[in-house]
C-alpha atoms as a PDB file:
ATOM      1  CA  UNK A   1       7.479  15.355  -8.596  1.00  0.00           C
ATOM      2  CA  UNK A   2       8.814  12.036  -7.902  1.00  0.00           C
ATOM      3  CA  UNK A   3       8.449  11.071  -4.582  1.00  0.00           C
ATOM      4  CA  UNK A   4       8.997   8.141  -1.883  1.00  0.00           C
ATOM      5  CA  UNK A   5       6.454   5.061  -2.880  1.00  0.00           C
ATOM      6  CA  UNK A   6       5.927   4.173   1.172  1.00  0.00           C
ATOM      7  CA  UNK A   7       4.841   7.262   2.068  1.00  0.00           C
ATOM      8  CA  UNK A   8       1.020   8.253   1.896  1.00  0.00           C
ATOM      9  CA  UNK A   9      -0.960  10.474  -0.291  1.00  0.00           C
ATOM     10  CA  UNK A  10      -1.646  13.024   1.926  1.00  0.00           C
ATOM     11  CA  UNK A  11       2.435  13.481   2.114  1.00  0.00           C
ATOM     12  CA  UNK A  12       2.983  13.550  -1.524  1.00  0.00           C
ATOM     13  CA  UNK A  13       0.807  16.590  -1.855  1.00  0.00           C
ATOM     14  CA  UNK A  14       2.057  18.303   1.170  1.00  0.00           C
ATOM     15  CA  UNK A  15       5.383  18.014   0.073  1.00  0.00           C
ATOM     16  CA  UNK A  16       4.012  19.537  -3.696  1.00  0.00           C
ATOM     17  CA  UNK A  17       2.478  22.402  -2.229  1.00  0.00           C
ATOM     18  CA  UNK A  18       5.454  23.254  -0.439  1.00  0.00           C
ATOM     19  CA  UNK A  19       7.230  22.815  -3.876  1.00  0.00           C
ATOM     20  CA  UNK A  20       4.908  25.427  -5.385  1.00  0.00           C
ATOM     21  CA  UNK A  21       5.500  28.033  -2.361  1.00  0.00           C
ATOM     22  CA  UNK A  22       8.751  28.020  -2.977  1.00  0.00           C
ATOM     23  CA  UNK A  23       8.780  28.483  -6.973  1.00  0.00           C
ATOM     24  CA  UNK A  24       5.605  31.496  -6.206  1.00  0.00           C
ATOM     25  CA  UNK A  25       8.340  33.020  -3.722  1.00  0.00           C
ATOM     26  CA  UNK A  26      11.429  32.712  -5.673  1.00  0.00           C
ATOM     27  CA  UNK A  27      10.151  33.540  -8.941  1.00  0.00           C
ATOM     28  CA  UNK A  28       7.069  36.111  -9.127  1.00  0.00           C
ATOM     29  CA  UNK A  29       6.656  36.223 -12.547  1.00  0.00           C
ATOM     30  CA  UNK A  30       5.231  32.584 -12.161  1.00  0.00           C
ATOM     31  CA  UNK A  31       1.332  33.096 -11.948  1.00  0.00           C
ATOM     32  CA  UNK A  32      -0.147  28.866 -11.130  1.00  0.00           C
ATOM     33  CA  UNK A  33       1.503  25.827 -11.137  1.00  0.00           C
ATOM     34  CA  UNK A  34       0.019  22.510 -11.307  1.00  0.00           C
ATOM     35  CA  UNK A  35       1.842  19.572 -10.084  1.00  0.00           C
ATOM     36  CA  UNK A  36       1.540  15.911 -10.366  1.00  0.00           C
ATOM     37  CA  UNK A  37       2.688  13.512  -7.890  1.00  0.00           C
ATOM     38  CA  UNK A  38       4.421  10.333  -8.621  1.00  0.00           C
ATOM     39  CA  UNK A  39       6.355   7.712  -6.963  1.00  0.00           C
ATOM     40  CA  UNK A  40       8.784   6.387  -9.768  1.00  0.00           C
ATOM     41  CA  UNK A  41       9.825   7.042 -13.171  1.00  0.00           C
ATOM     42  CA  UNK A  42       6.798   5.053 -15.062  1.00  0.00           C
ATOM     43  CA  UNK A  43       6.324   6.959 -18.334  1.00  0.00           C
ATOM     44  CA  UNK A  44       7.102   3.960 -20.109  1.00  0.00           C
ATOM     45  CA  UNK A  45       4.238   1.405 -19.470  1.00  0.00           C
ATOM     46  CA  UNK A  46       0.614   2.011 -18.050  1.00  0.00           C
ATOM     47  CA  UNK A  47       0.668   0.280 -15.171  1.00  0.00           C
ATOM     48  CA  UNK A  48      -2.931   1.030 -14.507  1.00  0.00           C
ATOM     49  CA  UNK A  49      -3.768  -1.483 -17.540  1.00  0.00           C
ATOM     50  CA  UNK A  50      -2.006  -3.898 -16.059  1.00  0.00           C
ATOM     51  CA  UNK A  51      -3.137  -4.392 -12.216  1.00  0.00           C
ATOM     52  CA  UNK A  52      -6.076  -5.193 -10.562  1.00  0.00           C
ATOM     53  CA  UNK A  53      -7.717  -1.760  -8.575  1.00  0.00           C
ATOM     54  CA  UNK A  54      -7.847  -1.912  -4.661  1.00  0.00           C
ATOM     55  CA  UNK A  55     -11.156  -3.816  -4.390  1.00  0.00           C
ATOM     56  CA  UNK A  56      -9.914  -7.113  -6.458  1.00  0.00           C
ATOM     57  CA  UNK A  57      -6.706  -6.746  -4.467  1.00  0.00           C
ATOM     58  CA  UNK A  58      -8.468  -6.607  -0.964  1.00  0.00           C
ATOM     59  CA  UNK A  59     -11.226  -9.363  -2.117  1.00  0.00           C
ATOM     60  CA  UNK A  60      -8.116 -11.557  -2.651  1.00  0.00           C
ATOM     61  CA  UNK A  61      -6.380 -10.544   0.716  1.00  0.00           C
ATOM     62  CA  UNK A  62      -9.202 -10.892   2.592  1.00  0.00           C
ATOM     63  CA  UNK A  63     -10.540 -14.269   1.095  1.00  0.00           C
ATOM     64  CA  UNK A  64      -6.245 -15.257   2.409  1.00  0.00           C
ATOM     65  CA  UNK A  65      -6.243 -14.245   5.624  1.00  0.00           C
ATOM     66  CA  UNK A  66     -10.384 -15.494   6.415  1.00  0.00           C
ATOM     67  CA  UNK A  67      -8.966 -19.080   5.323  1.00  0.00           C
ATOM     68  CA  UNK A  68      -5.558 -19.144   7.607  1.00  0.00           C
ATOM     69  CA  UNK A  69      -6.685 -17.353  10.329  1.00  0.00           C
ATOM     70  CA  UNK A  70     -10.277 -16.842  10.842  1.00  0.00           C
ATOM     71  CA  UNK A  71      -9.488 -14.885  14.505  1.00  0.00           C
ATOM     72  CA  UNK A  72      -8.042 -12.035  12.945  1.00  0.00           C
ATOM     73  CA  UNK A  73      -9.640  -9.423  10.211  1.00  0.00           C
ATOM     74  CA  UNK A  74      -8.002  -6.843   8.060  1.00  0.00           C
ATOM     75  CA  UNK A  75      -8.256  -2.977  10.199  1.00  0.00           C
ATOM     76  CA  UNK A  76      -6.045  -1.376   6.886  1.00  0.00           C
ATOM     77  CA  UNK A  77      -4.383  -1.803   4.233  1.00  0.00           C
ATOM     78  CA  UNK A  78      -1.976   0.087   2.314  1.00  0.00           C
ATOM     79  CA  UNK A  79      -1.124  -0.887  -1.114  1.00  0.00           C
ATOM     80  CA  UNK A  80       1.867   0.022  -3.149  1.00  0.00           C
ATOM     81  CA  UNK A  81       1.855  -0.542  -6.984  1.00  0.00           C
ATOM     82  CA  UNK A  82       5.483  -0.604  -7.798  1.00  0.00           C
ATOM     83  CA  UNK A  83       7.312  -1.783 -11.059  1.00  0.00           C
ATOM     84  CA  UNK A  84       4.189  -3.285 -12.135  1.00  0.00           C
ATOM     85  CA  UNK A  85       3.401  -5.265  -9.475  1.00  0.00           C
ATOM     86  CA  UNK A  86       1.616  -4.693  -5.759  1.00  0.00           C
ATOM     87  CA  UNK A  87       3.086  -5.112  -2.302  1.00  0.00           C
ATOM     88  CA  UNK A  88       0.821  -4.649   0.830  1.00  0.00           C
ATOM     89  CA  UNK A  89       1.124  -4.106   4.760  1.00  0.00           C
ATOM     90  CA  UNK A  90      -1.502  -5.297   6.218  1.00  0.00           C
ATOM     91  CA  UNK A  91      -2.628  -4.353   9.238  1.00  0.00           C
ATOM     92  CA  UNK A  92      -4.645  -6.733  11.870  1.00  0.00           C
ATOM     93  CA  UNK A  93      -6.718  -7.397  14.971  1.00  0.00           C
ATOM     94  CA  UNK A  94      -8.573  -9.787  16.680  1.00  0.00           C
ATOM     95  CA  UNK A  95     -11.781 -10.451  15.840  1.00  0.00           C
ATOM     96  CA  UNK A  96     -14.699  -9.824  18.333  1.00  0.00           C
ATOM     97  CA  UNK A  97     -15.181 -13.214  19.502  1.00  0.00           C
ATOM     98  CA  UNK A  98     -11.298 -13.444  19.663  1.00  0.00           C
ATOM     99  CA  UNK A  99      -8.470 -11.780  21.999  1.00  0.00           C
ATOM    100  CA  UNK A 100      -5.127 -13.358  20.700  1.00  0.00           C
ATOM    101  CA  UNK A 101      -3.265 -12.064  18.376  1.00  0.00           C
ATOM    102  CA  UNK A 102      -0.818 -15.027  18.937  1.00  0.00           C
ATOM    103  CA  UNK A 103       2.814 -15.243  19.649  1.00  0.00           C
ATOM    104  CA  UNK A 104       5.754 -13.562  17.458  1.00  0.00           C
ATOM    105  CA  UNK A 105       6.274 -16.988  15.758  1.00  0.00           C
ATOM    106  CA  UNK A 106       2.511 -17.274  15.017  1.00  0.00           C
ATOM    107  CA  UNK A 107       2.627 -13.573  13.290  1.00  0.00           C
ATOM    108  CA  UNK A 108       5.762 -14.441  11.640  1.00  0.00           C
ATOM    109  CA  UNK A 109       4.384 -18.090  10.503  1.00  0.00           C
ATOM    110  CA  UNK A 110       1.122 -16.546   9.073  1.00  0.00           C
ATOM    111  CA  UNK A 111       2.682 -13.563   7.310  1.00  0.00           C
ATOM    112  CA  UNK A 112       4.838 -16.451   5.644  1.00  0.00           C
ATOM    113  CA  UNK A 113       1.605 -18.489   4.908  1.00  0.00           C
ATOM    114  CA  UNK A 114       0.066 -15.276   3.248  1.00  0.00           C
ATOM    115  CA  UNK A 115       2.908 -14.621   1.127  1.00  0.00           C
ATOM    116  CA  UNK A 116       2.890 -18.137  -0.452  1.00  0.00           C
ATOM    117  CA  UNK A 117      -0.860 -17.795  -0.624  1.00  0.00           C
ATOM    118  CA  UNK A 118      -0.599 -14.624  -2.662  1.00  0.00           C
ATOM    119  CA  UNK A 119       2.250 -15.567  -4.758  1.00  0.00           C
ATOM    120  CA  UNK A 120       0.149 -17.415  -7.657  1.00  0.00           C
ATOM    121  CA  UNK A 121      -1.692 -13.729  -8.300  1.00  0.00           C
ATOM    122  CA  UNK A 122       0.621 -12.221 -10.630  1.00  0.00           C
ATOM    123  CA  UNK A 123       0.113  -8.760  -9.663  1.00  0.00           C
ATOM    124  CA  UNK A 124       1.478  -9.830  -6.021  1.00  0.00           C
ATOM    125  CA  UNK A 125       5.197  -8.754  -5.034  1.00  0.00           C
ATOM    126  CA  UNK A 126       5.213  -9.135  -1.329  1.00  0.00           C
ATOM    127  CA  UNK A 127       2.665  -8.937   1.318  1.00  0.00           C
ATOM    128  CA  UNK A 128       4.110  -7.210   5.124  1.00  0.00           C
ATOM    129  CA  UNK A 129       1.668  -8.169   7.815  1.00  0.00           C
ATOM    130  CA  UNK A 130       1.443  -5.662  10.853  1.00  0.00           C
ATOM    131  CA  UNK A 131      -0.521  -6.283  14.296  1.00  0.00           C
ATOM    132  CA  UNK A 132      -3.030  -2.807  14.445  1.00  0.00           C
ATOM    133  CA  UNK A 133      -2.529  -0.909  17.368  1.00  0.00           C
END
């Protein structure tokens, strides 16, 4: 089953299972099915040979964000590997010793610093940068 790349695992096998009920209930001759999810049409290339796995990606981001803004730490991240490459939306707070999250312009400046930052990996696409609620 193809399926939307934003939306989260737990989804994408949710929306499988309700696949299956339906085949089990419109055809009873059917006795298992075994589904895989996926969120585009990638049966050309292994992608998986070709990007780094969530650890180097976070090291990376991490290492990024300590360097331009020190006050703020990662609280999630989702990652997205799409047409061979990796977006993100990150997700932030202050740190403990810190209360400001900074103005709109300040989010807006940093998410732009970021994205130049990540640019020179070239498994990055695009990095969104969220304020953690």
């Amino acid at each position: 089953l193809q399926v939307s790349p934003y939306i989260s695992a737990s989804e994408g096998h949710y929306i499988g299972d309700s696949v299956v009920l339906k085949l089990l209930k419109n055809f009873p001759s059917i006795g298992h099915v075994i589904f895989h999810i996926d969120t585009e049409d990638d049966d050309e290339t292994l992608v998986c040979q070709l990007l780094p796995l969530r650890s180097e990606v976070t090291q990376v981001i991490d290492a990024a964000l300590q360097t331009l803004a020190p006050e703020l730490q990662r609280s999630r991240l989702n990652l997205y590997y799409l047409e061979g490459r990796i977006e993100a939306d990150l997700f932030v707070e202050a740190t403990a010793n810190s209360e400001v999250l900074g103005s709109h312009e300040h989010h807006q400046a940093l998410s732009e610093q970021l994205n130049k930052r990540l640019t020179g990996n070239n498994w990055f696409h695009k990095l969104s940068l969220w304020r953690a609620h």
